[in-house]
PDB file of N, CA and C in Angstrom:
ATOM      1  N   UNK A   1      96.244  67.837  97.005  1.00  0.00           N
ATOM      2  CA  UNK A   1      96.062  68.967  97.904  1.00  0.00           C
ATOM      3  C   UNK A   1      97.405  69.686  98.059  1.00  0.00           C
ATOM      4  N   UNK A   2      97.322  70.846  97.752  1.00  0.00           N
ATOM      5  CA  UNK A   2      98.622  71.915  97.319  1.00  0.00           C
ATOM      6  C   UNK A   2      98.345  73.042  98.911  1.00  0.00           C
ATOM      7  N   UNK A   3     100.100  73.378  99.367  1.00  0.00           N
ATOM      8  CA  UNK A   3      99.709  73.896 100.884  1.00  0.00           C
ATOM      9  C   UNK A   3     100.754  74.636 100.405  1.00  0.00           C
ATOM     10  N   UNK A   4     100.873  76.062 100.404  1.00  0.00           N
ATOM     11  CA  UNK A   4     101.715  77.037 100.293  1.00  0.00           C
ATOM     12  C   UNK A   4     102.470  77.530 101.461  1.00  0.00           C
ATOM     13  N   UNK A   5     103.286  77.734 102.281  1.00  0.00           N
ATOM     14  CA  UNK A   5     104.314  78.475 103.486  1.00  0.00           C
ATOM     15  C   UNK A   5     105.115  79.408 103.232  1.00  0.00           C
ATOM     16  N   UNK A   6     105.617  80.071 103.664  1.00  0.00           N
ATOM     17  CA  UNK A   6     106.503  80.606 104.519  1.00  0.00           C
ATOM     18  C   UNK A   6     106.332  82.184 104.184  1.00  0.00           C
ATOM     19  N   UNK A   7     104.990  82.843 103.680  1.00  0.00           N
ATOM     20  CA  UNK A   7     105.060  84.344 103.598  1.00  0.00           C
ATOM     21  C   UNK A   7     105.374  84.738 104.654  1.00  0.00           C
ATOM     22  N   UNK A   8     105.144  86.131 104.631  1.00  0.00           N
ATOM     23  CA  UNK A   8     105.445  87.304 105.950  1.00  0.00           C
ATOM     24  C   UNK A   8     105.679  88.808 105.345  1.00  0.00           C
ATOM     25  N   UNK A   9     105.496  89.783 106.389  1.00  0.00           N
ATOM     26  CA  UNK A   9     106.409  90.925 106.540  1.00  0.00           C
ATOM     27  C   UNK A   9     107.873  90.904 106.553  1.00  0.00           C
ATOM     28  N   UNK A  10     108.080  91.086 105.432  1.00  0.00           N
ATOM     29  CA  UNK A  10     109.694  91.428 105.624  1.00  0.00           C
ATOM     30  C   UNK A  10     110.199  92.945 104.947  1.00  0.00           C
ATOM     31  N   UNK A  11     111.344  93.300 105.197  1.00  0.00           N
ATOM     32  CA  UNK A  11     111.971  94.741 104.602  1.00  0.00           C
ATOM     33  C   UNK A  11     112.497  94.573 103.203  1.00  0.00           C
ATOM     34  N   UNK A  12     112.601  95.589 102.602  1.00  0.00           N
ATOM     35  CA  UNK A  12     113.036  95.783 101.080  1.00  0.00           C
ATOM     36  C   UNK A  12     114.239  95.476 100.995  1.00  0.00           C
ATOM     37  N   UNK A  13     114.418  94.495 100.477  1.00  0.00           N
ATOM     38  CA  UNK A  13     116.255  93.964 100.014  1.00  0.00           C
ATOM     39  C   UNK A  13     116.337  92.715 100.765  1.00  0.00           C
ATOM     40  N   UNK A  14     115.148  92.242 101.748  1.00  0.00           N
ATOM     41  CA  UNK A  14     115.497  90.964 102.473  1.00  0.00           C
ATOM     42  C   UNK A  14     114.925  89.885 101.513  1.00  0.00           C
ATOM     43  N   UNK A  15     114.904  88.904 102.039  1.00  0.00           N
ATOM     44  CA  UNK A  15     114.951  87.573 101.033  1.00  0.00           C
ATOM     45  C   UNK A  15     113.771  86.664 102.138  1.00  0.00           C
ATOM     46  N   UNK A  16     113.066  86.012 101.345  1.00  0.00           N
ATOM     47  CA  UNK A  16     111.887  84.372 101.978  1.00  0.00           C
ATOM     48  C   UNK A  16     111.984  83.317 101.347  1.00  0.00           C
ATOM     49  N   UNK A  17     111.760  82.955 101.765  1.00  0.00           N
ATOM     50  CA  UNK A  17     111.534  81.330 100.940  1.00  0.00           C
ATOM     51  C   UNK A  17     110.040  80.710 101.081  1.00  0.00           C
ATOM     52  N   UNK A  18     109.238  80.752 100.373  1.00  0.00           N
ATOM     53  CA  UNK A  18     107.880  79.853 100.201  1.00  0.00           C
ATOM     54  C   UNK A  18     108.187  78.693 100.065  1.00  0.00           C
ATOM     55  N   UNK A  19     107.546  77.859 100.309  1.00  0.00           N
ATOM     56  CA  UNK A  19     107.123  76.218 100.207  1.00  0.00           C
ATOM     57  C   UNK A  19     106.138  75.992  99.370  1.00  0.00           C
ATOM     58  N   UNK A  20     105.674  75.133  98.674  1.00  0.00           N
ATOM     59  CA  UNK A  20     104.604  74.186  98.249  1.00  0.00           C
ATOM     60  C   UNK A  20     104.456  73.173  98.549  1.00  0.00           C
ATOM     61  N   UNK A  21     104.082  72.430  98.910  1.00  0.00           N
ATOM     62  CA  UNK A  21     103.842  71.253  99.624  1.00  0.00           C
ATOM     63  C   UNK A  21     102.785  70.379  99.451  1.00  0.00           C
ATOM     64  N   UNK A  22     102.680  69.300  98.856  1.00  0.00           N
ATOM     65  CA  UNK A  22     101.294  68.184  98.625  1.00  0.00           C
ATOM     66  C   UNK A  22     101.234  67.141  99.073  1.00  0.00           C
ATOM     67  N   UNK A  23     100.143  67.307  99.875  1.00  0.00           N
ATOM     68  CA  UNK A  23      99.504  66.058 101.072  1.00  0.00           C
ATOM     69  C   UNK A  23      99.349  64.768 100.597  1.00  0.00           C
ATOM     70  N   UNK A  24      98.781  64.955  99.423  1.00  0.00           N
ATOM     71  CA  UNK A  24      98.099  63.665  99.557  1.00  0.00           C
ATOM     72  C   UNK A  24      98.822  62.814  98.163  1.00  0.00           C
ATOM     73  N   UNK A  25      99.405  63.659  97.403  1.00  0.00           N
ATOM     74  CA  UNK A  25      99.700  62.829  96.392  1.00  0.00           C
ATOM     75  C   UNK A  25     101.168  63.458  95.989  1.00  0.00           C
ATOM     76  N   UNK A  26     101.557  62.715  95.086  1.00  0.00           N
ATOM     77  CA  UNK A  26     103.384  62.982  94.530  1.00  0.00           C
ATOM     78  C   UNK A  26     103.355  64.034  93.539  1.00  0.00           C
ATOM     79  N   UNK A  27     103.769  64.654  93.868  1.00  0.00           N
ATOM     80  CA  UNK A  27     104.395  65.398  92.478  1.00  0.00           C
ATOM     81  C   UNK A  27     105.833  65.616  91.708  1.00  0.00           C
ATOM     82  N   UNK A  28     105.727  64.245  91.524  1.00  0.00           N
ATOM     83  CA  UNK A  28     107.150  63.920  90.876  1.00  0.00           C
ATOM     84  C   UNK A  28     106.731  64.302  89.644  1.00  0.00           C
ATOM     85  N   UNK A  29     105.913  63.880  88.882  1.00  0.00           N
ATOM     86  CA  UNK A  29     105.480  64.309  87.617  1.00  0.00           C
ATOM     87  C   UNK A  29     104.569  65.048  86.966  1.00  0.00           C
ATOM     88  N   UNK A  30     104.780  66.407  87.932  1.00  0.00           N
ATOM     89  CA  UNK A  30     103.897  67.428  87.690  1.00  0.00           C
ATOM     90  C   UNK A  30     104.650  68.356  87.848  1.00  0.00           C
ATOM     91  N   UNK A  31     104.248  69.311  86.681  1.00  0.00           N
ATOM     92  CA  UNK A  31     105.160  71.155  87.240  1.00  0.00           C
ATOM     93  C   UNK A  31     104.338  71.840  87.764  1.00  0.00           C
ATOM     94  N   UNK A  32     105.337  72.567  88.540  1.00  0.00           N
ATOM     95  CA  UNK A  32     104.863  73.271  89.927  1.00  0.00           C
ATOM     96  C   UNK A  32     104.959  74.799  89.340  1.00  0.00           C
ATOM     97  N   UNK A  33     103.964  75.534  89.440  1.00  0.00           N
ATOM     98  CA  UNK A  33     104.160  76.911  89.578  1.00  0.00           C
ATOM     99  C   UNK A  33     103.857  78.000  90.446  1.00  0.00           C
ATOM    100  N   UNK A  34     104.608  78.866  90.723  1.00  0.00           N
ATOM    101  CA  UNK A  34     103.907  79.981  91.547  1.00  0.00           C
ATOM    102  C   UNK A  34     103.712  81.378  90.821  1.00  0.00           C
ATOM    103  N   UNK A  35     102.287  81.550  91.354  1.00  0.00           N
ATOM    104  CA  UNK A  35     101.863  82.818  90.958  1.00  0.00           C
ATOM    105  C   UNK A  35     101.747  83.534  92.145  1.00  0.00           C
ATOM    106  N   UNK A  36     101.294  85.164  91.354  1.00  0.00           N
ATOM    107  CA  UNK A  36     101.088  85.972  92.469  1.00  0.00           C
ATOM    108  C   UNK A  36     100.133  87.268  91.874  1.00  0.00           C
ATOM    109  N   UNK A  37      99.297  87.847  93.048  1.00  0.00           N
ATOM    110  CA  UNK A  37      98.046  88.336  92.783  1.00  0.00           C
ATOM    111  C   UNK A  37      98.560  89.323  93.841  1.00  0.00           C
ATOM    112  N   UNK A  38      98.090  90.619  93.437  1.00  0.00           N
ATOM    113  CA  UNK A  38      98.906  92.065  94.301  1.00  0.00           C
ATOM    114  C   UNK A  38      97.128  92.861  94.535  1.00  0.00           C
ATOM    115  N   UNK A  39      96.727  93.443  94.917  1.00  0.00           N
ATOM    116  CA  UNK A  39      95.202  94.031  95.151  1.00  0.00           C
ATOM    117  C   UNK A  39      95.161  95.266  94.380  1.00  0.00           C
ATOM    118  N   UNK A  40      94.281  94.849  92.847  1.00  0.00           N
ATOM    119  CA  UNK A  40      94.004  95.463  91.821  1.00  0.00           C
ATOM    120  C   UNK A  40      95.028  95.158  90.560  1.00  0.00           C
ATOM    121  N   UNK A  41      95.629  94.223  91.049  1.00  0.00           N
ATOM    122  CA  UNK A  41      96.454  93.896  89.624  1.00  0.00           C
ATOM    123  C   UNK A  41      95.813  92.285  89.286  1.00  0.00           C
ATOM    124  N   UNK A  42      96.162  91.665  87.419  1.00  0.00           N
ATOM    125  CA  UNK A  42      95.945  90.636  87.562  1.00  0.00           C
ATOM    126  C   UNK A  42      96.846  89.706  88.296  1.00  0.00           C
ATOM    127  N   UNK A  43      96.767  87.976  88.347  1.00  0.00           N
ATOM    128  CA  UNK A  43      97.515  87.412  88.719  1.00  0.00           C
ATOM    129  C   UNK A  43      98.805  87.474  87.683  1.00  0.00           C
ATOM    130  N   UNK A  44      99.797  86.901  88.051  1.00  0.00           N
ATOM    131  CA  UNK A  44     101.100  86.691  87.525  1.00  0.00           C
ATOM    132  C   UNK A  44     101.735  85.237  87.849  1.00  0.00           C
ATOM    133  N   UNK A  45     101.906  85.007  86.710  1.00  0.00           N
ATOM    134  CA  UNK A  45     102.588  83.199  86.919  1.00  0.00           C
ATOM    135  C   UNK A  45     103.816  84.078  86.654  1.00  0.00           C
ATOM    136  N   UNK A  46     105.293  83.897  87.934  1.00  0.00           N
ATOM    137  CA  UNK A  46     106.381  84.095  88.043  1.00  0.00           C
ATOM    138  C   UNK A  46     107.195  83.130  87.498  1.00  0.00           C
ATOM    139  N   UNK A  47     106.928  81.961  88.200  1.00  0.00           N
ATOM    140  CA  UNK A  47     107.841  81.001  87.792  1.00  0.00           C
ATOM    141  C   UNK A  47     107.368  79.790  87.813  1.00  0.00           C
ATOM    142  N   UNK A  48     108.241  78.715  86.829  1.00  0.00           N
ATOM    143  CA  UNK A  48     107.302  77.208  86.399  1.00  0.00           C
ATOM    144  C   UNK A  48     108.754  76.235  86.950  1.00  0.00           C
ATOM    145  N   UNK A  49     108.317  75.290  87.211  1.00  0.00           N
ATOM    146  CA  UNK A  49     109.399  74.232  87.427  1.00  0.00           C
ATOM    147  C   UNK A  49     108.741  73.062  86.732  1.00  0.00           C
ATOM    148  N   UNK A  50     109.525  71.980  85.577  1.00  0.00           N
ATOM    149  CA  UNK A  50     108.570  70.653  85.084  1.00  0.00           C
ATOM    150  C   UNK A  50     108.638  69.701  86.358  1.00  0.00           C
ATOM    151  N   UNK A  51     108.258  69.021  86.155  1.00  0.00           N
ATOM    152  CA  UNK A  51     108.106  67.567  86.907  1.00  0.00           C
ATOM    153  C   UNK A  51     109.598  66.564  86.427  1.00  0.00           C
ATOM    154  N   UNK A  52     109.565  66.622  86.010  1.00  0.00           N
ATOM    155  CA  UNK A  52     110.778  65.174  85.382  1.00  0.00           C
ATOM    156  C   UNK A  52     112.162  65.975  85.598  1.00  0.00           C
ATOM    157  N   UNK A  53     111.922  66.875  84.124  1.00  0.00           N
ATOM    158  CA  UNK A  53     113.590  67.199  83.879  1.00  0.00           C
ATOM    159  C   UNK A  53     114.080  68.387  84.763  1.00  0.00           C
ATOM    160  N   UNK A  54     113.007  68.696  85.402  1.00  0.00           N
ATOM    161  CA  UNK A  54     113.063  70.404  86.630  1.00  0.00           C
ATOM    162  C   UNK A  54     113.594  71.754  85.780  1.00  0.00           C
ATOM    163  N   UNK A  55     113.293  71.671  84.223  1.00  0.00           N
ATOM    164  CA  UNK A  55     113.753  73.112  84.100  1.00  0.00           C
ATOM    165  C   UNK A  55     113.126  74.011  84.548  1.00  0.00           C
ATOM    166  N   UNK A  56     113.320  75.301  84.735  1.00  0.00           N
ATOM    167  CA  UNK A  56     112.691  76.267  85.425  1.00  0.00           C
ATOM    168  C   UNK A  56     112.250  77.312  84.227  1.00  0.00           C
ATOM    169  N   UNK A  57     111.458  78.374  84.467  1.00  0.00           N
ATOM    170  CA  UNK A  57     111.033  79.426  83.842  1.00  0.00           C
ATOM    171  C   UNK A  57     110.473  80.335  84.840  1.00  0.00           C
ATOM    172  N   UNK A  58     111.217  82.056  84.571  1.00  0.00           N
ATOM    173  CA  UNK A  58     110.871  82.854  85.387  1.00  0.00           C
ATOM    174  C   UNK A  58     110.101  84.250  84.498  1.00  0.00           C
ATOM    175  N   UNK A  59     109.302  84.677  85.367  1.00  0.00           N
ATOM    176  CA  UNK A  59     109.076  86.537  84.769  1.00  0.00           C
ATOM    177  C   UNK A  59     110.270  86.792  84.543  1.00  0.00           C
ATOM    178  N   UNK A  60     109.948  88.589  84.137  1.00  0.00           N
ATOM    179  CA  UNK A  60     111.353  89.004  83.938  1.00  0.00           C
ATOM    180  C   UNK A  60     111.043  89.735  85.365  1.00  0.00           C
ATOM    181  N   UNK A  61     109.664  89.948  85.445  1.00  0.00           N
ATOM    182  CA  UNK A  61     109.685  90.771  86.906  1.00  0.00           C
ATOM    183  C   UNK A  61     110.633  90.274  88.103  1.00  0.00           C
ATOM    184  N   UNK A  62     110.939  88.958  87.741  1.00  0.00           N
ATOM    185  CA  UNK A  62     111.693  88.207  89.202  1.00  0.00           C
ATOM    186  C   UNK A  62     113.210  87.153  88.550  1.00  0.00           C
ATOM    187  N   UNK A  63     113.042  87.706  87.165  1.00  0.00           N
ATOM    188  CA  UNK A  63     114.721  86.870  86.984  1.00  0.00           C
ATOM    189  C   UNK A  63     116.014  87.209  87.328  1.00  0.00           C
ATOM    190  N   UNK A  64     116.375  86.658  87.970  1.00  0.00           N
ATOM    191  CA  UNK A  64     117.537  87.008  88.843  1.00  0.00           C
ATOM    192  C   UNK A  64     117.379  86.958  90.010  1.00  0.00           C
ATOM    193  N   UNK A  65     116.525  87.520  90.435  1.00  0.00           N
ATOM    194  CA  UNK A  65     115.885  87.175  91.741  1.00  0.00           C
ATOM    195  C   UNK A  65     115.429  86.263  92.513  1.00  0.00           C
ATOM    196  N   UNK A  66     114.288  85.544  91.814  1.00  0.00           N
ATOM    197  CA  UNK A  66     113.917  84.464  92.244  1.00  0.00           C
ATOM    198  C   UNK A  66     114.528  83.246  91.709  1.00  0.00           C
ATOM    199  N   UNK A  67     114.274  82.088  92.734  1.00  0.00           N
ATOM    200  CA  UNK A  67     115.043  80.442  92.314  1.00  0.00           C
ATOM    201  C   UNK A  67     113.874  79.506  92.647  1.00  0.00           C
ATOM    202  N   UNK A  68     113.283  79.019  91.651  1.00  0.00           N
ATOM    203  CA  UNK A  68     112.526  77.482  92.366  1.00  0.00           C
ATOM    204  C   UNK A  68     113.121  76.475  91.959  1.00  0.00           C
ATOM    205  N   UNK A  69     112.580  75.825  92.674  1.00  0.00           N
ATOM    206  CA  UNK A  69     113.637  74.251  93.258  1.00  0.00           C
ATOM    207  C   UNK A  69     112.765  73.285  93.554  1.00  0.00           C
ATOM    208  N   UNK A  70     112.995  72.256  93.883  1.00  0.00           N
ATOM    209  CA  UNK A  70     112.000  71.669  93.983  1.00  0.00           C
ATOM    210  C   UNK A  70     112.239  69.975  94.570  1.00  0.00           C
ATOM    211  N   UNK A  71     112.189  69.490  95.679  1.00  0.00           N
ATOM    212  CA  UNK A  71     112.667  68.354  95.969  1.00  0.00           C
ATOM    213  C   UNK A  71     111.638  67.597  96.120  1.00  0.00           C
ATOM    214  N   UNK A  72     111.920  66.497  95.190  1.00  0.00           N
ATOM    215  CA  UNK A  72     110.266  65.255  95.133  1.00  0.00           C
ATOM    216  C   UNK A  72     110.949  64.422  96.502  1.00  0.00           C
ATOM    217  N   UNK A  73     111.895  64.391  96.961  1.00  0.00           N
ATOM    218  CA  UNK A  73     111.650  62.906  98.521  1.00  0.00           C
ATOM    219  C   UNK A  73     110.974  63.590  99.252  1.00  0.00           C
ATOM    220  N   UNK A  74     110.886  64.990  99.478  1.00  0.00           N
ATOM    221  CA  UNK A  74     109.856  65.991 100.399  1.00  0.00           C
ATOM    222  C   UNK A  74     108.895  66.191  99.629  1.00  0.00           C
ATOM    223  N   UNK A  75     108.194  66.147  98.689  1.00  0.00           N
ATOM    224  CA  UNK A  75     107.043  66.367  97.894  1.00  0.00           C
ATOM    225  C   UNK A  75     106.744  67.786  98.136  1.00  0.00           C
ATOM    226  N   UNK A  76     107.650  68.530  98.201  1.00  0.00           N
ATOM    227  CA  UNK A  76     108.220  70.417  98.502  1.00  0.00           C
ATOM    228  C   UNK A  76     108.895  71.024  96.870  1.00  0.00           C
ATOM    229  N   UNK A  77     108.024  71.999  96.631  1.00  0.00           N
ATOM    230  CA  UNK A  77     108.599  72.724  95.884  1.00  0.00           C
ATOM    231  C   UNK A  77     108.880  74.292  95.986  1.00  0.00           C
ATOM    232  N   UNK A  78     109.925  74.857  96.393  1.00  0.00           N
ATOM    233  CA  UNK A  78     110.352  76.138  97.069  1.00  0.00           C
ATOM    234  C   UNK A  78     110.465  77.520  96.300  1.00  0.00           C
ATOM    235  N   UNK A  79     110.451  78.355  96.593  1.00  0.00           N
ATOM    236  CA  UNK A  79     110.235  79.547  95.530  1.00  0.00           C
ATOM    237  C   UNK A  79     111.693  80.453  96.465  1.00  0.00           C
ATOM    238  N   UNK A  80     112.835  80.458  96.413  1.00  0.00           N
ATOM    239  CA  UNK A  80     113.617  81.394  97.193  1.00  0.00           C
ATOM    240  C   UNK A  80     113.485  82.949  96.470  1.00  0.00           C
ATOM    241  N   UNK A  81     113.343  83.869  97.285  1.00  0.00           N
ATOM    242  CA  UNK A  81     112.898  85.566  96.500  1.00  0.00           C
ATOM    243  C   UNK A  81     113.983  86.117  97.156  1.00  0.00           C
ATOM    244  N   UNK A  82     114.755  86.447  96.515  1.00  0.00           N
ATOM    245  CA  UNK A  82     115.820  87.396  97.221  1.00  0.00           C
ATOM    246  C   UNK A  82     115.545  88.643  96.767  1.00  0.00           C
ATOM    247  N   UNK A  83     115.911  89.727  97.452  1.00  0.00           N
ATOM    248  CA  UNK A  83     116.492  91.367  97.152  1.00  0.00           C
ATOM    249  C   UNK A  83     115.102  92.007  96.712  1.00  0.00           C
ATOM    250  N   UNK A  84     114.128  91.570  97.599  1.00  0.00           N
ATOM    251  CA  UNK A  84     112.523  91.799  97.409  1.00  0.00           C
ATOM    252  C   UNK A  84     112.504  93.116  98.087  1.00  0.00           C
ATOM    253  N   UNK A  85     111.401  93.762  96.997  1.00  0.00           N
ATOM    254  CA  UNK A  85     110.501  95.128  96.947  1.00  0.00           C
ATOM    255  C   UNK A  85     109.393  95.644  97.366  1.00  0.00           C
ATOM    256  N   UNK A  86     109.066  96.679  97.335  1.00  0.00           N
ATOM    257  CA  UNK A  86     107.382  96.789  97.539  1.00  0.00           C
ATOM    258  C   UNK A  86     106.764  96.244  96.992  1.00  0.00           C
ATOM    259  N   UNK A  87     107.200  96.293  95.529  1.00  0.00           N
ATOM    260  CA  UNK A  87     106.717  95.439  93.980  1.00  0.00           C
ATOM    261  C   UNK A  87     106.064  93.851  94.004  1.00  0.00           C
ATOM    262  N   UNK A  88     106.848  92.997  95.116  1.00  0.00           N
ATOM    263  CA  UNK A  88     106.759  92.337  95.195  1.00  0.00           C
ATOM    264  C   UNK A  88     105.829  91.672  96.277  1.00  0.00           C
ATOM    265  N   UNK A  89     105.036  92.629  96.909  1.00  0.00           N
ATOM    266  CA  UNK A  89     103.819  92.320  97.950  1.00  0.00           C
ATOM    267  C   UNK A  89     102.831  91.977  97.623  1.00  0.00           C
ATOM    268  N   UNK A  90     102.243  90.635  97.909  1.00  0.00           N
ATOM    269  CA  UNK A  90     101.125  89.932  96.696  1.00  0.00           C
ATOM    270  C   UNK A  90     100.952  88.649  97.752  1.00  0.00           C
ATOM    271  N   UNK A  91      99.982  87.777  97.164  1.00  0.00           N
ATOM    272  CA  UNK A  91      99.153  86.813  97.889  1.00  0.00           C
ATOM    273  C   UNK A  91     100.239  85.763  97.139  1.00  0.00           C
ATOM    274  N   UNK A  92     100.676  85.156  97.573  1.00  0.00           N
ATOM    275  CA  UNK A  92     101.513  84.005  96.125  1.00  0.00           C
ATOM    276  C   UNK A  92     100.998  82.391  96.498  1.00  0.00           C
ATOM    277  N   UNK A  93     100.346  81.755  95.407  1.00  0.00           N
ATOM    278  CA  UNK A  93     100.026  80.712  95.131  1.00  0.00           C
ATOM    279  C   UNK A  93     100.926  79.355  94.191  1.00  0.00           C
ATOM    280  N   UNK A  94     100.667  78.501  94.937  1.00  0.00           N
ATOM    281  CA  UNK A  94     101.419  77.223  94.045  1.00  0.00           C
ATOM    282  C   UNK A  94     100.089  76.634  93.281  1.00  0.00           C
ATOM    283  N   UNK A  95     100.429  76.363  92.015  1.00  0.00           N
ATOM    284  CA  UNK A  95      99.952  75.267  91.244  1.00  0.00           C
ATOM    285  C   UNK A  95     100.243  73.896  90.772  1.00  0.00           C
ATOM    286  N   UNK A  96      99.700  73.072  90.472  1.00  0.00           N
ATOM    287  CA  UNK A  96     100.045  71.879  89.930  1.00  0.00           C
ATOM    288  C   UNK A  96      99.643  72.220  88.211  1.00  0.00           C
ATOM    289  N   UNK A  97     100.550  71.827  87.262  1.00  0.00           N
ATOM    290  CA  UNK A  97      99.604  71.358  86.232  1.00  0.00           C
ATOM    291  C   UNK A  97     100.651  71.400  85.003  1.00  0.00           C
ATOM    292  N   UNK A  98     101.115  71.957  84.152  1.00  0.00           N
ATOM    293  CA  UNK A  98     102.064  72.266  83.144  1.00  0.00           C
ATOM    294  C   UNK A  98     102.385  73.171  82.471  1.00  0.00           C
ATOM    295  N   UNK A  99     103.904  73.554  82.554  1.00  0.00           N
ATOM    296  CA  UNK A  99     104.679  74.862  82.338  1.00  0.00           C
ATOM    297  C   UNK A  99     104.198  75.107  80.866  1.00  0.00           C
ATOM    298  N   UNK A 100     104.345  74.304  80.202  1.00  0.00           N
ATOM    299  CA  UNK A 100     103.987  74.730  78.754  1.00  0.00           C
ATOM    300  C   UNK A 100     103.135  74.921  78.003  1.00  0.00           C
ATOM    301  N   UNK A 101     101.626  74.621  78.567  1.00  0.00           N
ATOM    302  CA  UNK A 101     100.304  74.809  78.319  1.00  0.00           C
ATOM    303  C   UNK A 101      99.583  75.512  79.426  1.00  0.00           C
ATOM    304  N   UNK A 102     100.205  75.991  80.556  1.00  0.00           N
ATOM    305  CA  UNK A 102      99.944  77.107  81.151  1.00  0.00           C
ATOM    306  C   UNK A 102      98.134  76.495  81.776  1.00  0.00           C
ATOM    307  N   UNK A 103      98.465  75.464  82.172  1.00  0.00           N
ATOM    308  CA  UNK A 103      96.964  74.504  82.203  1.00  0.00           C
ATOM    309  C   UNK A 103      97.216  73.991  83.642  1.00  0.00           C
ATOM    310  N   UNK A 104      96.539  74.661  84.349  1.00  0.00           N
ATOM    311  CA  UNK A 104      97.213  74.403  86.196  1.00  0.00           C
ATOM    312  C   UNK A 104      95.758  74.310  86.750  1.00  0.00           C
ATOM    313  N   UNK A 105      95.633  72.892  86.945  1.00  0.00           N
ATOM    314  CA  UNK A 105      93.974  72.125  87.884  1.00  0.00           C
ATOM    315  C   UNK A 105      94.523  72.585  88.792  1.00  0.00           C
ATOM    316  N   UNK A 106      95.411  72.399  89.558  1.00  0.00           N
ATOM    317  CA  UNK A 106      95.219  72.299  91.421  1.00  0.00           C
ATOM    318  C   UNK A 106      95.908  73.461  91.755  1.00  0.00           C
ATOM    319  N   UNK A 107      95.530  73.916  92.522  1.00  0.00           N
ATOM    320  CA  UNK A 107      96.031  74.920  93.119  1.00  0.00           C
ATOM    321  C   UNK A 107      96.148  74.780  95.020  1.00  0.00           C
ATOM    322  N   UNK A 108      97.205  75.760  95.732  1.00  0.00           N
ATOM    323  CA  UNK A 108      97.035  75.358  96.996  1.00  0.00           C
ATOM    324  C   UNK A 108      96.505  76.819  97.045  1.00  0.00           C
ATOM    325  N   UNK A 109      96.361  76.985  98.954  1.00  0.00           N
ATOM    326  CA  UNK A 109      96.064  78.544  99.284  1.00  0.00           C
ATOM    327  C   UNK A 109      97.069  79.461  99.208  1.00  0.00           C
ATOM    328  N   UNK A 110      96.405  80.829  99.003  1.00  0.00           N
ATOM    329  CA  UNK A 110      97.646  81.771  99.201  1.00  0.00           C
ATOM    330  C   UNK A 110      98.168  82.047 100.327  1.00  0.00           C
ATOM    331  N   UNK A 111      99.546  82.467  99.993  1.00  0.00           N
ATOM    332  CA  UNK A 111     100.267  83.309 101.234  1.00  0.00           C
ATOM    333  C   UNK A 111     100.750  84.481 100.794  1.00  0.00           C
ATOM    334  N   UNK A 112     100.253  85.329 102.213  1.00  0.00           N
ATOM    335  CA  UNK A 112     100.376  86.599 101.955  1.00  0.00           C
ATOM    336  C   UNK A 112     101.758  87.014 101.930  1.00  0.00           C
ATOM    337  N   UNK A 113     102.934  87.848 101.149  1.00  0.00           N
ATOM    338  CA  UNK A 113     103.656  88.293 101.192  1.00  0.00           C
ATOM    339  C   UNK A 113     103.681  89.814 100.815  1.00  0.00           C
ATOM    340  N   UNK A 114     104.053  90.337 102.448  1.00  0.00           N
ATOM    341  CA  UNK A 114     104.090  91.554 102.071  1.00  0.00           C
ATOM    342  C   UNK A 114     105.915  92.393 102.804  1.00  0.00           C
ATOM    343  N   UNK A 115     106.163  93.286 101.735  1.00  0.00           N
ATOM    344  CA  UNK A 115     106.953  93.938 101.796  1.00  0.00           C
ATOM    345  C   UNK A 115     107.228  94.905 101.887  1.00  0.00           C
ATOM    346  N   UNK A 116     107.390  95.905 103.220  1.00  0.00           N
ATOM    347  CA  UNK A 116     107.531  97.441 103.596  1.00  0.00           C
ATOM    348  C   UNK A 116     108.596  97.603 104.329  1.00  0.00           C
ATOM    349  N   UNK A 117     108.996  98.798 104.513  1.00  0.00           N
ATOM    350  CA  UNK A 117     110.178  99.290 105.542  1.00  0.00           C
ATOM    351  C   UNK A 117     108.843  99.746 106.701  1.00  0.00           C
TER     352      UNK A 117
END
């Protein structure tokens, strides 16, 4: 069970941090990804983190920008978004499943992130 946090309203150029978070089981050996779904666009897998070795993989829409991270003693995997846009206002979801086959069973709920002046 996958639990997504910390969207909101925030202003253009400010920065959030999302959570992922799983209840019931470890995800030490699972990669974590977050996507994001904007109203009338498809979804977008931004960024992947593995399970073991934690490399990361980002869009280009968010490289530089975004950082996931990911700490297994908290069974938390974090998405930090800095220097965020309108562009960037979307429902954003965590997955469980693998960066490299793009094959993600679990998913948690979305959080809304939206971004206006």
């Amino acid at each position: 069970q996958l639990q997504a946090f910390g969207g909101g309203l925030v202003q253009p150029g400010s920065s959030l941090r999302l959570s992922c978070v799983a209840s019931e089981s470890s995800l030490d050996y699972y990669a974590i990804a977050w996507f994001r779904q904007a109203p009338g666009k498809e979804r977008e897998r931004i960024s992947c983190i593995t399970g073991r070795e934690g490399s990361t993989y980002y869009a280009d829409s968010v490289k530089g920008r975004f950082i996931i991270s990911r700490d297994n003693a908290k069974n938390t995997v974090y998405l930090q978004m800095n220097s965020l846009t309108t562009e960037d206002t979307a429902t954003y979801y965590c997955a469980a499943g693998a960066c490299s086959t793009g094959y993600f069973p679990a998913w948690g709920q979305g959080t809304q992130v939206t971004v206006s002046s």
